[in-house]
N, C-alpha and C. Protein backbone atom coordinates (compact mmCIF):
# COMPACT_ATOMS: atom_id res chain seq x y z
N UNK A 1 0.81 -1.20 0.00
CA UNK A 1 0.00 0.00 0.00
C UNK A 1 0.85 1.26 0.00
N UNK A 2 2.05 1.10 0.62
CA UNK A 2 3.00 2.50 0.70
C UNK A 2 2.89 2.63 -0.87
N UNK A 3 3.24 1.67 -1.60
CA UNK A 3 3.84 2.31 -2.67
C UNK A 3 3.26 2.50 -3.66
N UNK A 4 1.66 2.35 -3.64
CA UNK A 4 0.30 2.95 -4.27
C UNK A 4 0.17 4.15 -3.95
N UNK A 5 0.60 4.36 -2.64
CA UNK A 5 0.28 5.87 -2.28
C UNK A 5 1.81 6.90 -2.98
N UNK A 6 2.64 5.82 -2.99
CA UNK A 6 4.35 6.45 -3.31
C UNK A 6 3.96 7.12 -4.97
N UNK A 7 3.42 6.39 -5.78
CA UNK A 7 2.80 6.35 -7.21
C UNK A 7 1.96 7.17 -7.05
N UNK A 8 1.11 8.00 -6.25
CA UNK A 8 0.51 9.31 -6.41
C UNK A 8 1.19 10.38 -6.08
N UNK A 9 2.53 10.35 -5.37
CA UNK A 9 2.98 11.57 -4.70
C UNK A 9 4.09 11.38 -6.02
N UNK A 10 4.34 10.15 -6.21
CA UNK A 10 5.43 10.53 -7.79
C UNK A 10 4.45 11.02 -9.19
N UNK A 11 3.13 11.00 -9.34
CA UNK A 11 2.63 11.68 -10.22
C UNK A 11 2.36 12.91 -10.11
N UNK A 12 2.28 13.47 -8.91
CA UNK A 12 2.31 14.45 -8.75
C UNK A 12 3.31 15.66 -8.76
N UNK A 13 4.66 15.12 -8.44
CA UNK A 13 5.38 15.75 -8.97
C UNK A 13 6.12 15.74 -10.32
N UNK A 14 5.94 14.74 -11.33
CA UNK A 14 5.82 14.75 -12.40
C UNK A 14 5.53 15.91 -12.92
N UNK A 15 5.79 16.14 -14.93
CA UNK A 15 5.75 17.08 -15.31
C UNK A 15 4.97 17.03 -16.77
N UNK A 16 3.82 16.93 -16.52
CA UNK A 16 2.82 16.45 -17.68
C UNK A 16 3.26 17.81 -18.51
N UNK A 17 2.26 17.83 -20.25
CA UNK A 17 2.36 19.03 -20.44
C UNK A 17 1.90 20.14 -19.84
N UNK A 18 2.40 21.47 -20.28
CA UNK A 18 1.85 22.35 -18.87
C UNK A 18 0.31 22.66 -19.06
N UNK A 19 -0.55 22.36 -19.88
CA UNK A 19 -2.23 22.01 -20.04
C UNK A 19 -2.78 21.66 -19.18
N UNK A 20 -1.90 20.46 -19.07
CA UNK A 20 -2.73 19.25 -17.72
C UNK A 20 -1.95 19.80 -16.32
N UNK A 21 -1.41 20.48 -15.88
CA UNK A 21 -0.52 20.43 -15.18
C UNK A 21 -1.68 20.72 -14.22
N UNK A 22 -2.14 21.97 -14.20
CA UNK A 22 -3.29 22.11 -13.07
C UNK A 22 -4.15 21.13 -12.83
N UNK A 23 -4.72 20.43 -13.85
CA UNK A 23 -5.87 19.40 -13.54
C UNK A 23 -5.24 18.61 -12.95
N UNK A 24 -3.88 17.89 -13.13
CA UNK A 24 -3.47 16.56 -13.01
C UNK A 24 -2.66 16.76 -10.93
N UNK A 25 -2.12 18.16 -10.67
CA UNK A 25 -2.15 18.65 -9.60
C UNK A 25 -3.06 18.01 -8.39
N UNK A 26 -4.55 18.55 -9.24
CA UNK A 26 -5.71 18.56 -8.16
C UNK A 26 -6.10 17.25 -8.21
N UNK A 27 -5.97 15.96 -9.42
CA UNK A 27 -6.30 14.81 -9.75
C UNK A 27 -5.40 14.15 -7.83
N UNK A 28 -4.34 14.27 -8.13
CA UNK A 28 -3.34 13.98 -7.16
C UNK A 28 -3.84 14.12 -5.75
N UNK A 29 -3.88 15.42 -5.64
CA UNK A 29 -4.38 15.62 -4.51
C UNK A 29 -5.63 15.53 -3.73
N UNK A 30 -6.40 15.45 -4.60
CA UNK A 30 -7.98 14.98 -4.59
C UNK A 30 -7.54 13.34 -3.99
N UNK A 31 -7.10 12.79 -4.58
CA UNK A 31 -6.68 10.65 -4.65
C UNK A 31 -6.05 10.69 -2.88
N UNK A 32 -4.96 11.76 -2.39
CA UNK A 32 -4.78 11.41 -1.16
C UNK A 32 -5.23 11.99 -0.31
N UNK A 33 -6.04 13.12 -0.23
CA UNK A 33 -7.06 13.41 0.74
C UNK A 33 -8.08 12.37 0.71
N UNK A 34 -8.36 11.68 -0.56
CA UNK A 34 -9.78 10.68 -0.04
C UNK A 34 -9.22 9.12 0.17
N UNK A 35 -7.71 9.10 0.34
CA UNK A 35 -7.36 8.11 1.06
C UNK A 35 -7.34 8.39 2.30
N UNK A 36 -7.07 9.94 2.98
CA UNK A 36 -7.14 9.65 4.43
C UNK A 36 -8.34 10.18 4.74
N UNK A 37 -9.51 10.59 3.86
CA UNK A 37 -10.83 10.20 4.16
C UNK A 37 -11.13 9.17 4.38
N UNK A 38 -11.24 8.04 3.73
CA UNK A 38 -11.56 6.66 3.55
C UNK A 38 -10.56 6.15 4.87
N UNK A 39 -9.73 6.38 5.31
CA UNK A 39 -8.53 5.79 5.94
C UNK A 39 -9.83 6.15 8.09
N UNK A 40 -10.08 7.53 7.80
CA UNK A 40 -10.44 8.06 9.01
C UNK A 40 -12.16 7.33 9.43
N UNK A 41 -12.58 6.82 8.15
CA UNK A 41 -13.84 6.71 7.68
C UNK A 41 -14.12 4.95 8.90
N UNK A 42 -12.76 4.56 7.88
CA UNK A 42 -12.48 3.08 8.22
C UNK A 42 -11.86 3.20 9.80
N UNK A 43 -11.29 3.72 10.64
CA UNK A 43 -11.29 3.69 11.62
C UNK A 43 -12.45 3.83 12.65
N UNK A 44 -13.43 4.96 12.32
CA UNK A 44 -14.78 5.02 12.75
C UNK A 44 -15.79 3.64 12.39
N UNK A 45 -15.42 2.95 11.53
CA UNK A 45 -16.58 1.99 11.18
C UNK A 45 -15.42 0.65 12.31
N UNK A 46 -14.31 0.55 11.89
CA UNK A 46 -13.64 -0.20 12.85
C UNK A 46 -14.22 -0.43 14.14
N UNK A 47 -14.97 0.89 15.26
CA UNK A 47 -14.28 0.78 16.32
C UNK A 47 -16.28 0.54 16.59
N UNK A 48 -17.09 0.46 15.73
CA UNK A 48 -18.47 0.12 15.78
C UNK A 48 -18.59 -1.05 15.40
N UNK A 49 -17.81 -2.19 14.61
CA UNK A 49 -18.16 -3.48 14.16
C UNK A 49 -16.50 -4.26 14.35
N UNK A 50 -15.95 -4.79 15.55
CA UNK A 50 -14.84 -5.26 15.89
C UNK A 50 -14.97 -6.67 15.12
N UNK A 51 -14.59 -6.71 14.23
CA UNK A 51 -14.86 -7.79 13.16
C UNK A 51 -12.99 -9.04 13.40
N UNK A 52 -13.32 -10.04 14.26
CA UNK A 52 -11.62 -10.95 13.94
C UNK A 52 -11.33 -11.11 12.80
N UNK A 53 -10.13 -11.12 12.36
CA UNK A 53 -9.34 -11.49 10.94
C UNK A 53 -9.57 -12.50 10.67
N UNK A 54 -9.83 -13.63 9.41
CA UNK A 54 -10.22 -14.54 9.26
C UNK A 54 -8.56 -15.83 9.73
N UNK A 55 -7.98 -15.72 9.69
CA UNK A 55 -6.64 -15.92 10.48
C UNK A 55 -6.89 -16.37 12.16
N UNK A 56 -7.16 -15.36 12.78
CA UNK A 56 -7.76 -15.31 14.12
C UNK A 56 -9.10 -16.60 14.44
N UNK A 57 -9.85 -15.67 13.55
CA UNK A 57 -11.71 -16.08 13.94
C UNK A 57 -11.28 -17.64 13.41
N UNK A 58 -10.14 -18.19 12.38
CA UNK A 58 -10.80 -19.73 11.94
C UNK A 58 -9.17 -20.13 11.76
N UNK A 59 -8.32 -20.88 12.89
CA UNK A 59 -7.51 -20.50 13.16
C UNK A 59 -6.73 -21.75 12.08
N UNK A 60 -7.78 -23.03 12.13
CA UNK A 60 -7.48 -24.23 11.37
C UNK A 60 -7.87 -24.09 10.42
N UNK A 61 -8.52 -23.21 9.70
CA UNK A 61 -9.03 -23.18 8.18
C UNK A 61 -8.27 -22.54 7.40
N UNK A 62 -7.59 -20.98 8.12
CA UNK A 62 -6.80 -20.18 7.31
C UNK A 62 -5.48 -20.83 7.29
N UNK A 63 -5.02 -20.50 6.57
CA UNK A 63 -3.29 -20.35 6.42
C UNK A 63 -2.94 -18.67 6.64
N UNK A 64 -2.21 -18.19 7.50
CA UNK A 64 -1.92 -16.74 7.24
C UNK A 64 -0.88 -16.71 6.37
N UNK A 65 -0.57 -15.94 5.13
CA UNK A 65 0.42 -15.57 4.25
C UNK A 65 1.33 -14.37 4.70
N UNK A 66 1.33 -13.87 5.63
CA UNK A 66 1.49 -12.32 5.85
C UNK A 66 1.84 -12.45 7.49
N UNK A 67 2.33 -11.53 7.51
CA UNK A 67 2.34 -10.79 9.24
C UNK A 67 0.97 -10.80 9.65
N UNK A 68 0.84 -10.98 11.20
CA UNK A 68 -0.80 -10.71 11.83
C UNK A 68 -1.04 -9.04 12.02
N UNK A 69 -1.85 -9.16 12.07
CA UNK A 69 -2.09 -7.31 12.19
C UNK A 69 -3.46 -7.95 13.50
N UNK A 70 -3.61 -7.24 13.96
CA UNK A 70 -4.86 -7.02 15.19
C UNK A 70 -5.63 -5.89 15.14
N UNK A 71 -5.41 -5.20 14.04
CA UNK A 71 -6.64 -4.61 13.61
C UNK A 71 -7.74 -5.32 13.14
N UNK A 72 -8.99 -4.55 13.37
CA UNK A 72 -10.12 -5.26 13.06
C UNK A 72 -9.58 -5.80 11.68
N UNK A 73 -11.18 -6.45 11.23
CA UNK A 73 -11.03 -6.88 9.66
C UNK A 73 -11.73 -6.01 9.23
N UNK A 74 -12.68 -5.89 9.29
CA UNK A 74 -13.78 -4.77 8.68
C UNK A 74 -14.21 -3.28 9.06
N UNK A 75 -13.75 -2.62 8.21
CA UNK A 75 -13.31 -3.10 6.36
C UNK A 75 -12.20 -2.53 6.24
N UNK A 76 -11.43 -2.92 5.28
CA UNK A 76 -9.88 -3.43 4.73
C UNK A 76 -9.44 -1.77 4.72
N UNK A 77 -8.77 -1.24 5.68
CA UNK A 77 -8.21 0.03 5.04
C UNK A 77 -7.08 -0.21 4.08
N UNK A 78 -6.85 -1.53 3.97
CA UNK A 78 -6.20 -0.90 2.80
C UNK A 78 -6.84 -0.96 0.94
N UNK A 79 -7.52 -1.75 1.06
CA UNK A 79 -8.80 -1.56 0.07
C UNK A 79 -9.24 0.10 0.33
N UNK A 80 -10.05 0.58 1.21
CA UNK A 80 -10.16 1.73 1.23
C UNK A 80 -9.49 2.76 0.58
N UNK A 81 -8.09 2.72 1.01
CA UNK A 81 -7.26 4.07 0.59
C UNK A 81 -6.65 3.57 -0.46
N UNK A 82 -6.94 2.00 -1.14
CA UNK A 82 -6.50 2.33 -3.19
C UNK A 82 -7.60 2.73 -4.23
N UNK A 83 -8.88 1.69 -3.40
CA UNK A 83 -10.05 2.44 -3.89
C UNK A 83 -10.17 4.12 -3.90
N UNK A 84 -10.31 4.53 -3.05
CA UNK A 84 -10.35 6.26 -2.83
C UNK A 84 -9.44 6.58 -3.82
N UNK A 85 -7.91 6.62 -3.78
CA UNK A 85 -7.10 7.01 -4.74
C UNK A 85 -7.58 6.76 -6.23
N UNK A 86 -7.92 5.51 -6.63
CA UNK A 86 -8.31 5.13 -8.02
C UNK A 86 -9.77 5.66 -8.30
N UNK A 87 -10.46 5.65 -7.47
CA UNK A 87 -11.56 6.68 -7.93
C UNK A 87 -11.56 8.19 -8.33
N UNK A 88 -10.85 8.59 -7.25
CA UNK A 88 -10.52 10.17 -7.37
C UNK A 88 -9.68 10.46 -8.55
N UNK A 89 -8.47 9.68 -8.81
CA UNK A 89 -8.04 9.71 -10.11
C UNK A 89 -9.02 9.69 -11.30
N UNK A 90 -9.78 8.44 -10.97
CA UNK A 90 -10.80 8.19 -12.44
C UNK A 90 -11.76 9.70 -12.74
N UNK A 91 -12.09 10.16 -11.67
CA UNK A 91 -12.79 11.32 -12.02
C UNK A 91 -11.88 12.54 -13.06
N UNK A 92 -10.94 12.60 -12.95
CA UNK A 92 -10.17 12.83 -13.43
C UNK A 92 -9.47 12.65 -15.29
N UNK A 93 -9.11 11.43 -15.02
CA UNK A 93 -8.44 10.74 -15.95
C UNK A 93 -8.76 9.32 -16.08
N UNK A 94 -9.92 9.02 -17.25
CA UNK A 94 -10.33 8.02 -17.23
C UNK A 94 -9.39 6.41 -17.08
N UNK A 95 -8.49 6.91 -17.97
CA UNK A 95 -7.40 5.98 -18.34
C UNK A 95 -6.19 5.69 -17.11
N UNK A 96 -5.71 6.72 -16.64
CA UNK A 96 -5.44 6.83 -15.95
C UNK A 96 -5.98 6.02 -14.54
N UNK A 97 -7.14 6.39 -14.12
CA UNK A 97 -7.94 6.11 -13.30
C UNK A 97 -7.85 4.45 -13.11
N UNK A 98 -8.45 4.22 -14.56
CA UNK A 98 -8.45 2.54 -14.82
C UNK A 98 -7.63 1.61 -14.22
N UNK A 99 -6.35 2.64 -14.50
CA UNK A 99 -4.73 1.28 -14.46
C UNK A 99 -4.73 1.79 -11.97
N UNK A 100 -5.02 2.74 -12.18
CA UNK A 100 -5.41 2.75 -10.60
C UNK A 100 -5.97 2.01 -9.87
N UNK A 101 -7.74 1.78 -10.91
CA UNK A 101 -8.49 0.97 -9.94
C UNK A 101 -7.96 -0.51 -10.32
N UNK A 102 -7.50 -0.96 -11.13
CA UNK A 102 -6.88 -2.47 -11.14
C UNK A 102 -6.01 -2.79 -10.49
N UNK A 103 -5.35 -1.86 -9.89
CA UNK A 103 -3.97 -1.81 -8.91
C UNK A 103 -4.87 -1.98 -7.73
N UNK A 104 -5.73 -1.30 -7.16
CA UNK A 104 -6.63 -1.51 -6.19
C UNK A 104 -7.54 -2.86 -6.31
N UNK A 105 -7.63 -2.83 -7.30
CA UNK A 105 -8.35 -4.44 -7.44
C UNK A 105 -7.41 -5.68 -7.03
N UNK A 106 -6.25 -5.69 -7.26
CA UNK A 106 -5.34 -6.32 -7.30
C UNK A 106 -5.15 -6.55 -5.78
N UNK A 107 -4.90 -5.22 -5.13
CA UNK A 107 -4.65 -4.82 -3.56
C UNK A 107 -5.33 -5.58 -2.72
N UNK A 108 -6.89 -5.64 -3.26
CA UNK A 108 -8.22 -6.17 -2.48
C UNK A 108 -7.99 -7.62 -2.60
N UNK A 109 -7.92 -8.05 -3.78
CA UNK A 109 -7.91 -9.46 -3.59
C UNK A 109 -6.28 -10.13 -3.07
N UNK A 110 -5.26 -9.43 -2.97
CA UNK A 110 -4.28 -10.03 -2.12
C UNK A 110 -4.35 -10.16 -0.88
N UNK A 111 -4.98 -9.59 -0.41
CA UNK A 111 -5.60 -9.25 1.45
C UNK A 111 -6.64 -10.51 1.69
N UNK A 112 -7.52 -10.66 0.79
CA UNK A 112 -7.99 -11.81 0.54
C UNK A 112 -7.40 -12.93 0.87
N UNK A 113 -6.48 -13.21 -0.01
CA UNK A 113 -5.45 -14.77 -0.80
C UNK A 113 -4.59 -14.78 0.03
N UNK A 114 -4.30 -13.66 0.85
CA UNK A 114 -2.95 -13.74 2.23
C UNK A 114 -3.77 -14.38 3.88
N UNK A 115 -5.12 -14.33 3.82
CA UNK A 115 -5.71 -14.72 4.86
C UNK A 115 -6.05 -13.43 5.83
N UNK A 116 -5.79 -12.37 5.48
CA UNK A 116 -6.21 -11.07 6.55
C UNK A 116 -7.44 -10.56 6.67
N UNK A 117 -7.85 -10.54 5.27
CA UNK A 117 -9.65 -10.50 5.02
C UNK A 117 -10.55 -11.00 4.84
N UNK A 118 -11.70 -10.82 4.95
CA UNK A 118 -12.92 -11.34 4.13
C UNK A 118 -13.02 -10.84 3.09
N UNK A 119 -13.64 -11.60 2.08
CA UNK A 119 -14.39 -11.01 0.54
C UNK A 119 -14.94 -9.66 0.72
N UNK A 120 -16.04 -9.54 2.15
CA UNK A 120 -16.77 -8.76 2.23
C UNK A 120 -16.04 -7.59 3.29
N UNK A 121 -14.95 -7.87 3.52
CA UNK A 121 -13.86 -6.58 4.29
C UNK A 121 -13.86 -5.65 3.17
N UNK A 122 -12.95 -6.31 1.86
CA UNK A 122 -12.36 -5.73 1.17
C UNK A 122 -13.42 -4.95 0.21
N UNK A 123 -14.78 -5.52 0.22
CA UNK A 123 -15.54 -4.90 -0.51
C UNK A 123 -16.10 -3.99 0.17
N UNK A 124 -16.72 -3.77 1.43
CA UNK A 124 -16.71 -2.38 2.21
C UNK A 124 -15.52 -1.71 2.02
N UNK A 125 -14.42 -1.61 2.07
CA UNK A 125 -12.83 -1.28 1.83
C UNK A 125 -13.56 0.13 0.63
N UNK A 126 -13.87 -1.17 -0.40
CA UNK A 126 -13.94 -0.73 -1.91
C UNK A 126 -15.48 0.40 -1.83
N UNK A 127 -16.28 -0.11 -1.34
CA UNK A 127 -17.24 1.14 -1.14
C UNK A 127 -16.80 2.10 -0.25
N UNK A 128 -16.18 2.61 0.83
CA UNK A 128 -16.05 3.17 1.58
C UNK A 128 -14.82 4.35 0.71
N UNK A 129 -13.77 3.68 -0.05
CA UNK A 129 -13.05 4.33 -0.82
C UNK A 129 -13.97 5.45 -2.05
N UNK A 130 -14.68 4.83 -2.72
CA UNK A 130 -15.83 5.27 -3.61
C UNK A 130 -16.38 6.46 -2.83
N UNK A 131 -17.12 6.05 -1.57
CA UNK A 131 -17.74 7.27 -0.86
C UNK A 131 -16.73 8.85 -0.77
N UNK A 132 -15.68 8.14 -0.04
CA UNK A 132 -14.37 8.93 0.28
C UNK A 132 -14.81 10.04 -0.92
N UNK A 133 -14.01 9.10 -2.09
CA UNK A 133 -13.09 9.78 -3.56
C UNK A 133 -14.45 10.94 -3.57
N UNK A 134 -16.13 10.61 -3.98
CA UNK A 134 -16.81 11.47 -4.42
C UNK A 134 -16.89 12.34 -3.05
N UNK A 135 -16.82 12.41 -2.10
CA UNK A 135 -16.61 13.77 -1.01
C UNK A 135 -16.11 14.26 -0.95
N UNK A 136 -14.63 13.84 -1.13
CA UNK A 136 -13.86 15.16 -1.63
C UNK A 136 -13.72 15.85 -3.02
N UNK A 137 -13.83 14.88 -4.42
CA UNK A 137 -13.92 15.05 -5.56
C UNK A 137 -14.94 16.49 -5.62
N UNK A 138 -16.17 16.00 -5.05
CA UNK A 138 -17.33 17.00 -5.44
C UNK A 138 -16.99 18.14 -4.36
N UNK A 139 -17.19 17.61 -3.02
CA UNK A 139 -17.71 18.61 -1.95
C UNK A 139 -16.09 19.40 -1.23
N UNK A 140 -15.31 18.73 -1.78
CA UNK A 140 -13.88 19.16 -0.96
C UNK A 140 -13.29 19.76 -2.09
N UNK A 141 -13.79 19.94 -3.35
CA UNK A 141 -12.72 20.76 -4.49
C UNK A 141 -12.35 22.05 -3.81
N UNK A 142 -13.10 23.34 -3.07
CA UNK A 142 -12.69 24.29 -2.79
C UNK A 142 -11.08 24.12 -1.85
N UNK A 143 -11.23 23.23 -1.11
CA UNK A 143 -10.14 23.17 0.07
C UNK A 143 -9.06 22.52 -0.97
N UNK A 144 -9.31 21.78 -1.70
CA UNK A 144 -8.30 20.78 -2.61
C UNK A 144 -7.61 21.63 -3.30
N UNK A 145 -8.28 22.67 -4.48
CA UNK A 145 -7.78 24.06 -4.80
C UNK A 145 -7.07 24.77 -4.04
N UNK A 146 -6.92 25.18 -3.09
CA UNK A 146 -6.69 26.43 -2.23
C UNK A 146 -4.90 25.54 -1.72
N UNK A 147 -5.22 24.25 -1.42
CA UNK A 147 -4.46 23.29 -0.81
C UNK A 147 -3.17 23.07 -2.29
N UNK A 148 -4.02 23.30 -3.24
CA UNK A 148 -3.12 22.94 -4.60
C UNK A 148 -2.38 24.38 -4.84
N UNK A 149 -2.90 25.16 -4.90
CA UNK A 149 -2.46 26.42 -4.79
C UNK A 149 -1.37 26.67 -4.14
N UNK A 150 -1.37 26.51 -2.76
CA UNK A 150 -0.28 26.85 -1.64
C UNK A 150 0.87 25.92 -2.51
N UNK A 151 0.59 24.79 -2.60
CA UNK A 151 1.12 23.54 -2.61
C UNK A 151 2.54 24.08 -3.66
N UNK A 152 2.12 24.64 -4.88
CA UNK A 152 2.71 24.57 -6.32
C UNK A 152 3.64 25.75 -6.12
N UNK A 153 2.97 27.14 -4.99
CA UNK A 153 4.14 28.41 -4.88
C UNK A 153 5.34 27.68 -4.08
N UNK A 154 5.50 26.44 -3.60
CA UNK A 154 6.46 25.75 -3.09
C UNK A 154 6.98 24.98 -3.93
N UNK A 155 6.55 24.22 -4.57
CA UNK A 155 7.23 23.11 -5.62
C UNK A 155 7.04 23.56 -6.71
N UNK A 156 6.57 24.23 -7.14
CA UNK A 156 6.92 24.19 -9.20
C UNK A 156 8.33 25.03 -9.10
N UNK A 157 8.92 26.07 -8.72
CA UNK A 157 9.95 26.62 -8.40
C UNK A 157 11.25 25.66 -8.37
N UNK A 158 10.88 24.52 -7.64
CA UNK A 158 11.62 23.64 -7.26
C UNK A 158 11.92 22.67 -8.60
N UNK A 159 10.67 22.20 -8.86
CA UNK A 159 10.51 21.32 -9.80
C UNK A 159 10.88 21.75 -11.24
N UNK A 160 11.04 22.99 -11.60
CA UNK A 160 11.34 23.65 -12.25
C UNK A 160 12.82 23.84 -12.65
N UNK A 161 13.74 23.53 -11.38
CA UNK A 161 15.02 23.59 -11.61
C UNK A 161 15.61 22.10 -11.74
N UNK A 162 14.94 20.97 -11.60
CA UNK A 162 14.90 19.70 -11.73
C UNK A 162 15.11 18.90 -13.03
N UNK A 163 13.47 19.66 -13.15
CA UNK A 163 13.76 19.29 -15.21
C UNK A 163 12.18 20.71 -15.63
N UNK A 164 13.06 21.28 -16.34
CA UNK A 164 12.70 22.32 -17.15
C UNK A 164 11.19 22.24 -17.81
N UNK A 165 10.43 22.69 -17.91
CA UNK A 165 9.07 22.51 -19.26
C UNK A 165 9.44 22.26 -20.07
């Protein structure tokens, strides 16, 4: 998951043509605010439905693939915050978006196949990300703007002496 989130903070500083540069800015930043929407979302639903890891709850059925975590199971923050990212992108950049949400698809069902989740973790995960992406997409553009704004009188300067337009 770091490095789903590493792949938005490296597109973001990327240097599309300068057309897209604003849209693709706010694309960015829109994807990790509604991961730690989705991220804050999933802690609140955590601490109302203490759901055991399927690891835990079925101790002879699972195989664990992975480290134990003792966080709840439900629902998968980390489904959450690739969903959120790949949605918020898709609003964005369809194509783009796409190769996102399959990376998140991918995410969901390894959490799965490692023994940490349920089917139905990762698919709250995946709605809860969805919810995220369109709250900030729609209702958080002003702060996302203002946030992109500050953001760029710091780094394009920078980024600028890096590699040129």
């Amino acid at each position: 998951m770091p490095l789903y989130a590493l792949a938005t903070l490296f597109a973001l500083a990327s240097r599309p043509p300068v057309r897209a540069r604003a849209r693709w800015k706010v694309a960015c930043v829109s994807a990790l605010a509604s991961a730690g929407v989705a991220l804050l979302a999933d802690q609140a639903i955590g601490h109302l439905w203490d759901r055991a890891r399927p690891f835990a709850a079925h101790p002879n059925a699972v195989h664990l693939l992975s480290g134990p975590s003792t966080d709840p199971s439900f629902p998968s923050d980390h489904a959450a915050a690739a969903f959120a990212i790949g949605f918020a992108v898709y609003a964005f950049s369809r194509p783009v978006g796409a190769a996102f949400l399959t990376a998140a698809g991918a995410i969901a069902i390894s959490r799965v196949a490692v023994g940490l989740h349920y089917p139905s973790d990762v698919l709250a995960g995946a709605t809860v990300g969805w919810a995220a992406a369109q709250l900030v997409v729609r209702l958080g553009r002003p702060w996302v703007l203002h946030t992109v704004s500050l953001a760029s009188r710091a780094t394009d300067p920078v980024l600028a002496r890096i590699r040129p337009a």
